[in-house]
Structures are given as C-alpha cells and as structure tokens.
Protein backbone atom coordinates (compact mmCIF):
# COMPACT_ATOMS: atom_id res chain seq x y z
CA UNK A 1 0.00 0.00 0.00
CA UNK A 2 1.20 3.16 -0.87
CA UNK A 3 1.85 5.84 1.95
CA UNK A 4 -0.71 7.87 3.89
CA UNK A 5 -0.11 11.16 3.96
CA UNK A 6 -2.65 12.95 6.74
CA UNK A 7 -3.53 16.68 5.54
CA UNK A 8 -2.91 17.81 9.40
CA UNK A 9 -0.06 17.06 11.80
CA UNK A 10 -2.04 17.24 15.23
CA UNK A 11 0.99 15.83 17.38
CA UNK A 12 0.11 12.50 17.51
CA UNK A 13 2.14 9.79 15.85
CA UNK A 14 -0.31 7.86 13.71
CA UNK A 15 2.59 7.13 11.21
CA UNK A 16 3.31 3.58 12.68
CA UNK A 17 -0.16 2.40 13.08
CA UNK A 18 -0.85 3.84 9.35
CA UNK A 19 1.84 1.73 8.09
CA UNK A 20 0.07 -1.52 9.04
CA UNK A 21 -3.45 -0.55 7.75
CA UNK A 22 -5.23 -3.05 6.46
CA UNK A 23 -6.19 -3.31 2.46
CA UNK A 24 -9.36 -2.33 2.08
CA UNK A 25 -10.74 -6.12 1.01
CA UNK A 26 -10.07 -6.92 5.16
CA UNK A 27 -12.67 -4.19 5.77
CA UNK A 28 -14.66 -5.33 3.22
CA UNK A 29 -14.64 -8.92 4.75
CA UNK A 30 -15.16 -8.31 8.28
CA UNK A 31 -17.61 -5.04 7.33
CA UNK A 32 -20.15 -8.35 5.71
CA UNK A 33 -19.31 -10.65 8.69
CA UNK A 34 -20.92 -7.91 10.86
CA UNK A 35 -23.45 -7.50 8.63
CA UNK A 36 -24.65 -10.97 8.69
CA UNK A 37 -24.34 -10.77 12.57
CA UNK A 38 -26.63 -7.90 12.53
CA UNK A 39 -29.93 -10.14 12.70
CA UNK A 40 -30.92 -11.20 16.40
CA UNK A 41 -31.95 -14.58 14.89
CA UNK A 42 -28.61 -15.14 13.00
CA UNK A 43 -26.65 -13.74 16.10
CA UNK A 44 -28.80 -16.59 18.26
CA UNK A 45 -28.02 -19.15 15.78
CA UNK A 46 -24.03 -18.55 15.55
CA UNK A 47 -24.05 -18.05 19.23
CA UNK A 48 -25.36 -21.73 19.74
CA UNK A 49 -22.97 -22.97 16.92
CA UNK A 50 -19.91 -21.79 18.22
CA UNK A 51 -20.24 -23.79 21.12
CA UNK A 52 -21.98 -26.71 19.88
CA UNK A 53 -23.08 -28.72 16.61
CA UNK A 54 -26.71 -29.04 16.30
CA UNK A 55 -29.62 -30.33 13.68
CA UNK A 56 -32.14 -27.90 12.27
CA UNK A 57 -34.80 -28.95 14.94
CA UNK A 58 -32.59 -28.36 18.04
CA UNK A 59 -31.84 -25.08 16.38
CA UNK A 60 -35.70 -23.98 15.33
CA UNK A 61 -36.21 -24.69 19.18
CA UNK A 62 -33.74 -22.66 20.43
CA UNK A 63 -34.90 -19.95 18.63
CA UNK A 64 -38.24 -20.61 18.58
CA UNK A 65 -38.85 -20.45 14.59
CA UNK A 66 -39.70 -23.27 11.55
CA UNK A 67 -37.05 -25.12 10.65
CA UNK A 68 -37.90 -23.48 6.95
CA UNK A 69 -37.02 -20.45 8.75
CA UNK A 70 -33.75 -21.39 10.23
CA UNK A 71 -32.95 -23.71 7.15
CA UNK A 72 -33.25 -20.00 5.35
CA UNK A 73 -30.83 -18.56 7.87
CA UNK A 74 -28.29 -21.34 7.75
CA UNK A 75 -28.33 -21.13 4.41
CA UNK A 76 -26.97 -17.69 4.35
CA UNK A 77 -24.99 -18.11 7.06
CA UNK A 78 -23.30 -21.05 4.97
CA UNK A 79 -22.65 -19.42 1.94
CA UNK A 80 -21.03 -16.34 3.79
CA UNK A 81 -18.73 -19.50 4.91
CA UNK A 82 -19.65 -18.92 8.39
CA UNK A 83 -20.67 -22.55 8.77
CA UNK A 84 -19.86 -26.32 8.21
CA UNK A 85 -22.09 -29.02 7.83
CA UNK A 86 -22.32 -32.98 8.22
CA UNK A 87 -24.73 -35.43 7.28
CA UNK A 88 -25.78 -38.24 9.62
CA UNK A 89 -28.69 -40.39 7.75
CA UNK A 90 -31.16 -37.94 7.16
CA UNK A 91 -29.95 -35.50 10.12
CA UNK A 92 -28.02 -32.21 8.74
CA UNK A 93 -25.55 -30.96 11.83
CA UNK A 94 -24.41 -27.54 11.47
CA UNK A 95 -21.30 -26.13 13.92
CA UNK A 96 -19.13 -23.05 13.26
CA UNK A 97 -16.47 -23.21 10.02
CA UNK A 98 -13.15 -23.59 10.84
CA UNK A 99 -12.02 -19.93 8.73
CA UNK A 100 -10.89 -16.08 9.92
CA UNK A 101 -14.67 -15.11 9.92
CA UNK A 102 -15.90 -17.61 12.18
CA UNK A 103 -13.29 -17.09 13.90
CA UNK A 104 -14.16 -13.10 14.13
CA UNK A 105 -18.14 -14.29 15.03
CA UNK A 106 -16.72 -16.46 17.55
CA UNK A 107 -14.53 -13.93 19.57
CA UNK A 108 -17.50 -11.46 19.14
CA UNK A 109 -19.84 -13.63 20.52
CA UNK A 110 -18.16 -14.84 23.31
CA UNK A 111 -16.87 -11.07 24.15
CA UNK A 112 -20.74 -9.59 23.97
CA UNK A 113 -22.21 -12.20 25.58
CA UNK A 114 -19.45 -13.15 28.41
CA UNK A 115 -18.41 -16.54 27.60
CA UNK A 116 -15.32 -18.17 28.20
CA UNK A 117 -14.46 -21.04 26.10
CA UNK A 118 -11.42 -22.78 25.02
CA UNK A 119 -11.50 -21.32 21.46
C-alpha cells in the first residue's frame, strides 16, 4: 500500500499504526461478517454454533422459529462460509467453520455475551 499522507499534523504519531493498515478487502470482509451478525436470529443461531453442533430442529427450538425459517438462515450463514455441515442419515448438523470469519463471530460472541471457552 502506498503511503498515507494525513492533511494535518495534530501531534500524535499515527505514522506507525498507518503503516500496518489493512487493504481495504479486510474491511470489506469483516464489514459483511458484521453485517450478517446484525440479525438477532442469525446472532442466536451462531451463538449456539460456536459452542456446539446441532440439527435444524434443536436449532428452530432454540430460537423458537420453523425449521424453513432457520434452514433459510443457515443457508446464508453457509454461503457467507460462516458454517460447516455434516450429514448423519437424514440429520443435517451444522457447527461453526473452521475460517478467519468464524473465527471473528466467535470472539464477538463470546466477548458480547461473556463466555469463556477454550477457542
């Protein structure tokens, strides 16, 4: 990245931290993780996944919706990467993904809600 120049010198030295900003696709990234974690149901959801694995019914309890409903958040929540999936006969088991996002979601969740888990 090229240099930052700032317009004002207010007597602070930024110049260090400026050299380590971040391109702006990291931004991007975590801008859409936080975007997806926006929705109380979605936040509910990855909040029970990042502690446990669990099938679409155990989920639509927990949150108290239709498993068409959650099957339409887990979707989304899948192809933002966010999840992983296994198959067990005709059971679908859901759990967080095992990337830099869920990783993000994971620290976030625990943080905001006061957990304190091995991850």
């Amino acid at each position: 990245m090229s240099e930052i120049i700032l317009p004002h010198d207010h007597g602070m030295t930024n110049h260090e931290l400026l050299e380590h900003i971040p391109e702006r696709e990291s931004f991007e990234k975590t801008a859409n993780v936080f975007a997806l974690i926006s929705d109380a149901t979605r936040l509910k959801i990855l909040w029970l996944l990042c502690h446990s694995e669990e099938c679409v019914a155990n989920i639509s309890a927990t949150v108290q919706m239709t498993p068409p409903a959650v099957s339409h958040h887990l979707r989304i929540l899948r192809q933002a990467e966010l999840l992983k999936s296994r198959r067990e006969g005709k059971e679908v088991y859901y759990t967080l993904a095992d990337n830099e996002g869920a990783e993000l979601v994971h620290h976030v969740v625990d943080h905001v809600f006061n957990l304190k888990c091995g991850v």
